[in-house]
C-alpha atoms as a PDB file:
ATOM      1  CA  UNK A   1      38.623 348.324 199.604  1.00  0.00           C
ATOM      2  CA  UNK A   2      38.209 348.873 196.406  1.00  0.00           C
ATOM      3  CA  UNK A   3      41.533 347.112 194.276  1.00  0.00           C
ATOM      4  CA  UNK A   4      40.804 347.176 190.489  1.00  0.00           C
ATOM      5  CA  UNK A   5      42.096 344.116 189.120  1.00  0.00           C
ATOM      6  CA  UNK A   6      41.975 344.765 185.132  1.00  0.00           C
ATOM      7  CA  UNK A   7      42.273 347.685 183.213  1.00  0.00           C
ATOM      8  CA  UNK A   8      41.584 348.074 179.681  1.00  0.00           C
ATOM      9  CA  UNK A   9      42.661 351.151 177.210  1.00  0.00           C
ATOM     10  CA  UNK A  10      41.423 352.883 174.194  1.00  0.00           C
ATOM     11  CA  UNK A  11      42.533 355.223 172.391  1.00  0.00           C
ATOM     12  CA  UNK A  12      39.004 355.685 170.739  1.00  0.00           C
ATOM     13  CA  UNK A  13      35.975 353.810 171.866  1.00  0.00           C
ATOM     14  CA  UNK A  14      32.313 353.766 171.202  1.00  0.00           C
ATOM     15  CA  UNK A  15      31.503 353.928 175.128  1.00  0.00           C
ATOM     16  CA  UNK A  16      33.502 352.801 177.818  1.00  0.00           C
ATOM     17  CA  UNK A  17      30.117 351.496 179.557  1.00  0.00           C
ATOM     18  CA  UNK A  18      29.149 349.585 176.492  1.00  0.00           C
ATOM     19  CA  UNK A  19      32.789 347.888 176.607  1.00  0.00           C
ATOM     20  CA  UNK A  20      32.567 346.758 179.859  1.00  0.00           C
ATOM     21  CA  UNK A  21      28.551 345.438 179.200  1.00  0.00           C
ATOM     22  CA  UNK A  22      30.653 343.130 176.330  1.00  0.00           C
ATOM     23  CA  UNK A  23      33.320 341.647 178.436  1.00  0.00           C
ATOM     24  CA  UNK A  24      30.691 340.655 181.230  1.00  0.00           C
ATOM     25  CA  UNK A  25      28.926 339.212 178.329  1.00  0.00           C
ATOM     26  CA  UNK A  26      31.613 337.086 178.009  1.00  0.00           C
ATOM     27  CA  UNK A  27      31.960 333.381 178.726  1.00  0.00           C
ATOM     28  CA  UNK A  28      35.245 334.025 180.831  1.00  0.00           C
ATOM     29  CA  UNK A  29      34.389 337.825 182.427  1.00  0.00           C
ATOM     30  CA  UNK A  30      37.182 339.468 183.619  1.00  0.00           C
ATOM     31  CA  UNK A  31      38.639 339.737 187.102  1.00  0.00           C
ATOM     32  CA  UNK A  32      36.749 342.285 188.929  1.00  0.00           C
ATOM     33  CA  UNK A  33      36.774 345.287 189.709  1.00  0.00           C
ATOM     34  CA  UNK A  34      37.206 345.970 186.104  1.00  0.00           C
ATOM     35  CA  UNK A  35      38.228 349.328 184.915  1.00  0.00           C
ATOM     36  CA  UNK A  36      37.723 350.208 181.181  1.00  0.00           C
ATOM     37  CA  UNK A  37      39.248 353.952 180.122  1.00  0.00           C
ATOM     38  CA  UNK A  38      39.849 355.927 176.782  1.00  0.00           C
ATOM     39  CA  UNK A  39      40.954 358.411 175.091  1.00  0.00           C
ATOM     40  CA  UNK A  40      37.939 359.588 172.697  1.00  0.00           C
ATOM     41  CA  UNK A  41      34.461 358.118 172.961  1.00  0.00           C
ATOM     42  CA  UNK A  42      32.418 357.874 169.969  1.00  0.00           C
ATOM     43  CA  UNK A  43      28.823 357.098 171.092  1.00  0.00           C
ATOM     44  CA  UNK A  44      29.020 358.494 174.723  1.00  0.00           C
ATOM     45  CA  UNK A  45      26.001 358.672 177.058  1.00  0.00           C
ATOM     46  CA  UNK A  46      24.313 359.918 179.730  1.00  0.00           C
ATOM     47  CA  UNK A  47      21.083 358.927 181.241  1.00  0.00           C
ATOM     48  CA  UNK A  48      18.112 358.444 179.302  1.00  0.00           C
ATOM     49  CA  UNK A  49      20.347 357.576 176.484  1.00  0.00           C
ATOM     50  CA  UNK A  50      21.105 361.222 176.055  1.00  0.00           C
ATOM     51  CA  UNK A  51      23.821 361.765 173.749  1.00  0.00           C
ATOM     52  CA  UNK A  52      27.079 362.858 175.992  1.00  0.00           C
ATOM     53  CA  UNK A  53      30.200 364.717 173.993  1.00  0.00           C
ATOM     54  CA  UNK A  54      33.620 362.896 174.674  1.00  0.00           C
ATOM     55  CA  UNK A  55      36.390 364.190 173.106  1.00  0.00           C
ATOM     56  CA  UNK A  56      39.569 364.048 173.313  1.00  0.00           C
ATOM     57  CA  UNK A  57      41.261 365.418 177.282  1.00  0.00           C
ATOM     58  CA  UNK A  58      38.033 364.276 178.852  1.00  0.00           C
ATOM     59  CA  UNK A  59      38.331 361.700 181.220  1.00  0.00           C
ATOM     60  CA  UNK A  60      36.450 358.578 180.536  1.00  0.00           C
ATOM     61  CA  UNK A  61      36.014 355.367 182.549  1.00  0.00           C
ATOM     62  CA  UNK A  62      33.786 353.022 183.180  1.00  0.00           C
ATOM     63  CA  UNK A  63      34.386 350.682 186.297  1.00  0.00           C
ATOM     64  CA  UNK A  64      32.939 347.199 186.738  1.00  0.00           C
ATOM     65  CA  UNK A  65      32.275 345.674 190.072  1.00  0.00           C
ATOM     66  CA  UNK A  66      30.416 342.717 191.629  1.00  0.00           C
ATOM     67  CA  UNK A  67      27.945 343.868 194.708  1.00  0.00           C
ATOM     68  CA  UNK A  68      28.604 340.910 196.608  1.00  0.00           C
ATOM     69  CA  UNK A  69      32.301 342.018 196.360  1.00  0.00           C
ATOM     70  CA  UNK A  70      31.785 344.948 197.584  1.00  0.00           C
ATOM     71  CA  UNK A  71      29.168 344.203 200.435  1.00  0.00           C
ATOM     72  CA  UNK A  72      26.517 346.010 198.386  1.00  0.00           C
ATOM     73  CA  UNK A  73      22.845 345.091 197.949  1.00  0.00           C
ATOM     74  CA  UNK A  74      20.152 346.378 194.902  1.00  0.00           C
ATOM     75  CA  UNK A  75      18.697 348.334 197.597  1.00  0.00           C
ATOM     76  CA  UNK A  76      22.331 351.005 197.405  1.00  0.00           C
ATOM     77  CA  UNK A  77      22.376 351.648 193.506  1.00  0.00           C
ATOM     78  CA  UNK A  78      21.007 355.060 194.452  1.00  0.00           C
ATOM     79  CA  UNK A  79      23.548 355.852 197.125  1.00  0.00           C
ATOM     80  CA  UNK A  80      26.149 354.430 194.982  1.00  0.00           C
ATOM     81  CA  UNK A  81      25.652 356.653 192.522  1.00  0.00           C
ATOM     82  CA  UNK A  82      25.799 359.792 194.653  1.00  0.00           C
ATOM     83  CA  UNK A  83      28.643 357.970 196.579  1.00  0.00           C
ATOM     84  CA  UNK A  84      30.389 358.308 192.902  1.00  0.00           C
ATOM     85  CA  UNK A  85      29.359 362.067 192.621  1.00  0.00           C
ATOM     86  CA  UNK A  86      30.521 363.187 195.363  1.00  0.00           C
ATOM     87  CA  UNK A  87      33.980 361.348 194.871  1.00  0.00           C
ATOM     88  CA  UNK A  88      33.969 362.908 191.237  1.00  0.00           C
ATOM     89  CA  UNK A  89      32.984 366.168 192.625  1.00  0.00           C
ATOM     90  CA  UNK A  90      35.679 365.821 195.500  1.00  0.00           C
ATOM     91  CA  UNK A  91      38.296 365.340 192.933  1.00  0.00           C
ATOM     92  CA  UNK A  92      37.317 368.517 190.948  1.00  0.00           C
ATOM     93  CA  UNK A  93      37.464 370.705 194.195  1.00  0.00           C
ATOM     94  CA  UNK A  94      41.167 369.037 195.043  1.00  0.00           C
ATOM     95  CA  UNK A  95      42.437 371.037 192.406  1.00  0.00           C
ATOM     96  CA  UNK A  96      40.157 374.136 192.705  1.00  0.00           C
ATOM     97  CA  UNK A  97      41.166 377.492 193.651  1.00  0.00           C
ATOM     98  CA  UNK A  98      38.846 378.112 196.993  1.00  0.00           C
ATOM     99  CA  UNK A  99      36.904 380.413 194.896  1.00  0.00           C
ATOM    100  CA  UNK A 100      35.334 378.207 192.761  1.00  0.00           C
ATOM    101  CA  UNK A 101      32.220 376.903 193.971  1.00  0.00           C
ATOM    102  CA  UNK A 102      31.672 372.991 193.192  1.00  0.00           C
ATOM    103  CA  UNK A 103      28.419 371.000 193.540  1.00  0.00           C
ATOM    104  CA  UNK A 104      26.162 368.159 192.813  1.00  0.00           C
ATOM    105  CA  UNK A 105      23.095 368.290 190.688  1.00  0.00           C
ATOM    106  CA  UNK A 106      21.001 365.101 191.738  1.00  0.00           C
ATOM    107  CA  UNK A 107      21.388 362.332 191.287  1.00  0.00           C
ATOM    108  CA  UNK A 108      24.055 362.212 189.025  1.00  0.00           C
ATOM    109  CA  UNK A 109      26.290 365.445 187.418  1.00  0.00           C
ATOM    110  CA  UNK A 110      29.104 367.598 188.640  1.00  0.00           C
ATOM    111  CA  UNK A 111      28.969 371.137 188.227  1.00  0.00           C
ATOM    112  CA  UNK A 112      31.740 374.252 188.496  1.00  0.00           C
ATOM    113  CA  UNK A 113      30.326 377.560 189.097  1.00  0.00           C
ATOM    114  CA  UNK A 114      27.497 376.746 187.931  1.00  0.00           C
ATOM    115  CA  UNK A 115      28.384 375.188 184.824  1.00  0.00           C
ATOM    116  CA  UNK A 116      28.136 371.242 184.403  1.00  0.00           C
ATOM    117  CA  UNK A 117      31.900 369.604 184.212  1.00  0.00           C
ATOM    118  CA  UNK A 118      31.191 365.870 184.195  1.00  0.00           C
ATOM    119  CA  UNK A 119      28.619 362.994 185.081  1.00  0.00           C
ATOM    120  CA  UNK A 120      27.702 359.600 186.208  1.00  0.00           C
ATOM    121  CA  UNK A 121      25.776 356.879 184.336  1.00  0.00           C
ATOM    122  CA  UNK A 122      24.912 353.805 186.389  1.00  0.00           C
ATOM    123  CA  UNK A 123      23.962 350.725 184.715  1.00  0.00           C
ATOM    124  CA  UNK A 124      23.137 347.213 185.807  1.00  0.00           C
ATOM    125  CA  UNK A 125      23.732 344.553 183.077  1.00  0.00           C
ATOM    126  CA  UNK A 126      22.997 341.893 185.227  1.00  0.00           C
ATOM    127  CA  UNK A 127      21.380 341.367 188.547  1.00  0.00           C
ATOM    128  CA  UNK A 128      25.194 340.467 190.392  1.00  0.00           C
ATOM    129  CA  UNK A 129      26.757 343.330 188.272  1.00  0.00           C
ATOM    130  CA  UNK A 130      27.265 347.286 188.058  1.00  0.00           C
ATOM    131  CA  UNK A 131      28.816 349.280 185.450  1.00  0.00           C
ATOM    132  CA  UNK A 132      29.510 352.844 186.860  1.00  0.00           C
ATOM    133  CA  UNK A 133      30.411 355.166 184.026  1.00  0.00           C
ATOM    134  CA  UNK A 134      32.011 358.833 184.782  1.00  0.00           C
ATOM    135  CA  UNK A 135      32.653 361.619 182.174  1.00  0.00           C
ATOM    136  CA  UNK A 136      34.618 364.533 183.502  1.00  0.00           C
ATOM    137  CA  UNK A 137      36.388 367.326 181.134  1.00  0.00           C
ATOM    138  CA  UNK A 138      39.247 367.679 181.894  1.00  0.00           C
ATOM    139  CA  UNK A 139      41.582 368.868 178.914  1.00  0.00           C
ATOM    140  CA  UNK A 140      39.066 369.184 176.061  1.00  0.00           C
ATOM    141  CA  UNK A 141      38.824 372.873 175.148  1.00  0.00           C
ATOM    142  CA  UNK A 142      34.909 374.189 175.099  1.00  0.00           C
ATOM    143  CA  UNK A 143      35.951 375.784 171.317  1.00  0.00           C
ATOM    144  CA  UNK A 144      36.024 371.765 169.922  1.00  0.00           C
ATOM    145  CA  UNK A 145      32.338 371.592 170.857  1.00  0.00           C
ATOM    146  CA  UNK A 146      30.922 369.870 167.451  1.00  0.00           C
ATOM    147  CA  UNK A 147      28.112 372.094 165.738  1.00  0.00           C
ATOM    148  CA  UNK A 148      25.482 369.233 166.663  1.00  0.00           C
ATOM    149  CA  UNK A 149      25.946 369.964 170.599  1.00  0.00           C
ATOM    150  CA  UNK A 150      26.087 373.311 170.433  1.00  0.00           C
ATOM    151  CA  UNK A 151      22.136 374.084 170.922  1.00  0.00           C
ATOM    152  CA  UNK A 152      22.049 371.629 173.621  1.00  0.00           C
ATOM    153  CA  UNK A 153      25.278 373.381 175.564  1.00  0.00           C
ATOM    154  CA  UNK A 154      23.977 377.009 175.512  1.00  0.00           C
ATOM    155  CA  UNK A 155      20.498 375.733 177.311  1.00  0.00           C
ATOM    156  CA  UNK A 156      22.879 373.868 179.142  1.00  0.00           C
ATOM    157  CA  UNK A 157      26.321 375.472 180.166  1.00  0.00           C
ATOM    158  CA  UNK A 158      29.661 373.698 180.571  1.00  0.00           C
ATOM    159  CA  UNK A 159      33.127 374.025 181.396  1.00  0.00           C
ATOM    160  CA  UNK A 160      36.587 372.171 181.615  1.00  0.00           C
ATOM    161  CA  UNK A 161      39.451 372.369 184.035  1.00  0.00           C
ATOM    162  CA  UNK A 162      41.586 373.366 181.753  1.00  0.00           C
ATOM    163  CA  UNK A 163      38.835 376.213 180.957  1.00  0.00           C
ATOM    164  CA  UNK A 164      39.184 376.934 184.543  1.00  0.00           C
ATOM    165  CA  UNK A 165      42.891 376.581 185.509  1.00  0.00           C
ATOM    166  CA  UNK A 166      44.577 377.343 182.082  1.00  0.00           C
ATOM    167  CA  UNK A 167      46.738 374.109 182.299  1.00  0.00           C
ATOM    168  CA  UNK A 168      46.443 370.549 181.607  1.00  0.00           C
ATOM    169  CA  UNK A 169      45.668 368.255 183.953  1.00  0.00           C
ATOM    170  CA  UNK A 170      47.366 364.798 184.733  1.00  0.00           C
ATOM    171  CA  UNK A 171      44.470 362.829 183.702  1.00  0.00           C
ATOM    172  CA  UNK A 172      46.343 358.919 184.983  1.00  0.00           C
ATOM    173  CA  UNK A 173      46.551 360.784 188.330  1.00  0.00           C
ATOM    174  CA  UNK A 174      43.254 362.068 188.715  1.00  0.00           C
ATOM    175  CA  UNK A 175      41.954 358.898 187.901  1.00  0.00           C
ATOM    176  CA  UNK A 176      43.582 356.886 190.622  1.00  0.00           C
ATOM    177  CA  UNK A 177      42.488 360.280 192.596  1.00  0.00           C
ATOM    178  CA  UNK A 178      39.258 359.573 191.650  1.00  0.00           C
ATOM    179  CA  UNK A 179      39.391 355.126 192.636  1.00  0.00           C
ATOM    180  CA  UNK A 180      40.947 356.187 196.351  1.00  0.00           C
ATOM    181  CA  UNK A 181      38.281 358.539 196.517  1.00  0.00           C
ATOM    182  CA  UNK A 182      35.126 356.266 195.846  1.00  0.00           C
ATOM    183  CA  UNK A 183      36.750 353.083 197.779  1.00  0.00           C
ATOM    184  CA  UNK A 184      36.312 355.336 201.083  1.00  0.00           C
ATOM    185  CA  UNK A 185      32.547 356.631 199.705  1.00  0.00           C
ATOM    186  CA  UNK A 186      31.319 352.786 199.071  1.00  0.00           C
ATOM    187  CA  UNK A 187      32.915 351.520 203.120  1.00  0.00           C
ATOM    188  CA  UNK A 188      30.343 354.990 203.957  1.00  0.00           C
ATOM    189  CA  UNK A 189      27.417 353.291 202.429  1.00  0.00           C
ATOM    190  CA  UNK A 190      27.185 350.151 204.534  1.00  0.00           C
ATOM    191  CA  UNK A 191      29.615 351.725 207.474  1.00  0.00           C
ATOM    192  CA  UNK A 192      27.837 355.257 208.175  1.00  0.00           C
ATOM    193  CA  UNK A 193      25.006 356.706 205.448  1.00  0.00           C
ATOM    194  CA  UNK A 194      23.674 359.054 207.335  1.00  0.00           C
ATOM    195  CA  UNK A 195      26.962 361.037 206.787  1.00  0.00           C
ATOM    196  CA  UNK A 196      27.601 360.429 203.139  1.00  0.00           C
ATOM    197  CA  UNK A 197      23.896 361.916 202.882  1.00  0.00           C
ATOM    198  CA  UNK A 198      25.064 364.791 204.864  1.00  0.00           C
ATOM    199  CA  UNK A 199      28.350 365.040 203.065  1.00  0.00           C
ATOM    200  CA  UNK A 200      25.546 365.106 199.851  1.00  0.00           C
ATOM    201  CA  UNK A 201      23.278 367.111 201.112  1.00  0.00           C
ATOM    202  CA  UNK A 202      25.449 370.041 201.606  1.00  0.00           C
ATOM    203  CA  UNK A 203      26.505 370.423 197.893  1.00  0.00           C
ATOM    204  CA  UNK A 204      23.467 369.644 196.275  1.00  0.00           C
ATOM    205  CA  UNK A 205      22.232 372.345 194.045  1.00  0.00           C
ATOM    206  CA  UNK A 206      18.487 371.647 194.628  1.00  0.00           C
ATOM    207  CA  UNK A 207      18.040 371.266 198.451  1.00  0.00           C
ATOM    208  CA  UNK A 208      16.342 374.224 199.395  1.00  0.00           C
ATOM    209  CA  UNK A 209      14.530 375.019 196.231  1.00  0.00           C
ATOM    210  CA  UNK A 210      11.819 375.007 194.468  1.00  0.00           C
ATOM    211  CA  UNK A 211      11.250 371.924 192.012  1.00  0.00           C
ATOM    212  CA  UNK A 212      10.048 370.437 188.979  1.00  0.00           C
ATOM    213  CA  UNK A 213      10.901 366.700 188.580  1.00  0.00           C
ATOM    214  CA  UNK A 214      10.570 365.729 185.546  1.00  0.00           C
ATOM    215  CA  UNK A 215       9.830 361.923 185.125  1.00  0.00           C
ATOM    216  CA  UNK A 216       8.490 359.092 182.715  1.00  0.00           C
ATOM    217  CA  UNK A 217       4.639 359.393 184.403  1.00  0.00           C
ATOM    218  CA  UNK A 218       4.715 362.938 184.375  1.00  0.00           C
ATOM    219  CA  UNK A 219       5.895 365.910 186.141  1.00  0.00           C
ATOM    220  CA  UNK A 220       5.856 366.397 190.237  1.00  0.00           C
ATOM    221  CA  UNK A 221       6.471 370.180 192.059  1.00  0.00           C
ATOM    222  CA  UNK A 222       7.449 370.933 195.202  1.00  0.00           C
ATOM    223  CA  UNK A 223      10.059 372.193 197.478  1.00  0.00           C
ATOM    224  CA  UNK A 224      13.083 370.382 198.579  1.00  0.00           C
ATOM    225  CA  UNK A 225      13.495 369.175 202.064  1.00  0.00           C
ATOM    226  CA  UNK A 226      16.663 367.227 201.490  1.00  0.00           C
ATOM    227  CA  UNK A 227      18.025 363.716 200.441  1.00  0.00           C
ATOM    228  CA  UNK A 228      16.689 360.500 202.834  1.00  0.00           C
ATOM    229  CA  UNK A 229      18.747 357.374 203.953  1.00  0.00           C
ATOM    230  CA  UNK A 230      18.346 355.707 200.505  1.00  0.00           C
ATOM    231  CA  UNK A 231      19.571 358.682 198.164  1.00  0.00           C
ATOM    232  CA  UNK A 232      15.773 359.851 196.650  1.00  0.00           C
ATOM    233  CA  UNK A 233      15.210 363.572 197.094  1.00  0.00           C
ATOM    234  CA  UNK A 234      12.870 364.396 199.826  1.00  0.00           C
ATOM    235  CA  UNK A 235       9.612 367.254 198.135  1.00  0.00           C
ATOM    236  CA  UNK A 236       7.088 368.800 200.012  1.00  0.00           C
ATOM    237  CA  UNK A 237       4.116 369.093 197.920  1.00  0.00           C
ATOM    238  CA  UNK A 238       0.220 370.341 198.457  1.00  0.00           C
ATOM    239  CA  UNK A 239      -0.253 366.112 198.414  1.00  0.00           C
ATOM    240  CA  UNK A 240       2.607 365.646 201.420  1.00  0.00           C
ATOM    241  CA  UNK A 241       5.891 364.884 201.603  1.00  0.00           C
ATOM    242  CA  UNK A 242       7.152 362.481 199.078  1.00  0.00           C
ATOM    243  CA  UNK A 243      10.268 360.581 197.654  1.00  0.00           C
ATOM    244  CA  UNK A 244      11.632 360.849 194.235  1.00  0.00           C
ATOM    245  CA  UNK A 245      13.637 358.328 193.088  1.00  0.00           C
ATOM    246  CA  UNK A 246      14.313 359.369 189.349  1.00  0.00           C
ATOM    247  CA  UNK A 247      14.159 362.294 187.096  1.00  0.00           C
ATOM    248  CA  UNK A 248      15.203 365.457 185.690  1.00  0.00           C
ATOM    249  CA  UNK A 249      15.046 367.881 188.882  1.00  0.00           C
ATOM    250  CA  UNK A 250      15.311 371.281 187.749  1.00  0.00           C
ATOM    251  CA  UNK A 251      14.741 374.465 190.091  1.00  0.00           C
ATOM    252  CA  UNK A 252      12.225 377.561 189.546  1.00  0.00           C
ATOM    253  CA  UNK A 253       8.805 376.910 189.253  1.00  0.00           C
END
């Protein structure tokens, strides 16, 4: 069960992850689970050290746990991670009309017809220690988009609830929405992966396609067979079948 036992607030931060980092860093760390939140980010980020636009109405948190606490090994950071997408994206949907069509885009972002609405950024400060950050717009308005992002967003579409449903959204609520939601998906991981891989699976926006990963070494094609036990995408290639761990999967070759 996941109980957070502190909870930080601010109304403007540089990034709720790199908060969190600084009070593990600490020579009396807080109790954990630790949950950081704001109101406005300043330096947000997503993987790679991308550059991530927070304003004001998104949600922002970054949670703190121990894996020892939570029965977790090393060898779950990538089913974590999807365990967290798939709680994020399971939030989303909640308070979706049935027409709107929500997915995952491995391994870690959250999109609305089509169109991404928030991430994950999993980080591991220490070998005992996870920070799992999520981004989700929420209440920001697309039209507050700073000039700087605005090549980046038109390769890249977005979107908002409040885009979506023309209201605001209780964000308090969909945060402790969100905490129920991802206690349940980490008890999967060590209870029964093989359905939180289904559960997975069935949303994922690339299983089924064609592929180009994108990664440090280079760039691997292929078609997707799925997602295995441990989270890594499953690609048939002219080489085999193999497992990709990490990259930028994008579909159309």
């Amino acid at each position: 069960m996941l109980t957070i036992r502190t909870i930080e607030y601010f109304d403007s931060v540089s990034s709720t992850n790199d908060r969190l980092k600084e009070l593990l860093r600490q020579s009396v760390p807080p109790q954990l689970p630790c949950l950081v939140t704001a109101r406005q980010q300043t330096a947000g980020r997503g993987r790679g050290n991308k550059v991530w636009w927070s304003s004001e109405g998104a949600l922002l948190l970054s949670l703190g746990v121990e894996l020892s606490a939570l029965s977790l090994e090393r060898t779950h950071l990538s089913l974590l991670s999807l365990a967290a997408g798939l709680a994020a994206l399971e939030t989303i949907r909640h308070r979706l009309p049935e027409e709107n069509h929500t997915a995952l885009h491995w391994p870690n972002d959250v999109y609305v017809d089509g169109k991404k609405i928030g991430g994950i950024l999993l980080e591991s400060p220490t070998p005992q220690h996870l920070v799992l950050g999520i981004g989700i717009n929420v209440n920001n308005r697309l039209t507050n988009i700073p000039t700087e992002f605005l090549d980046e967003f038109e390769k890249k579409p977005i979107t908002s609830l409040i885009e979506i449903l023309e209201k605001p959204t209780d964000i308090p609520f969909l945060i402790a929405d969100f905490c129920e939601r991802l206690s349940g998906k980490i008890n999967q991981i060590t209870t029964n992966p093989a359905e939180l891989v289904q559960n997975v699976e069935r949303c994922c926006l690339q299983v089924g396609k064609n592929l180009t990963i994108h990664q440090d070494h280079g760039v691997i094609q292929g078609y997707c067979l799925g997602i295995d036990q441990n989270g890594s995408l499953r690609l048939k290639t002219p080489n085999g079948t193999e497992t990709i761990q990490t990259g930028i999967a994008v579909w159309g070759l």
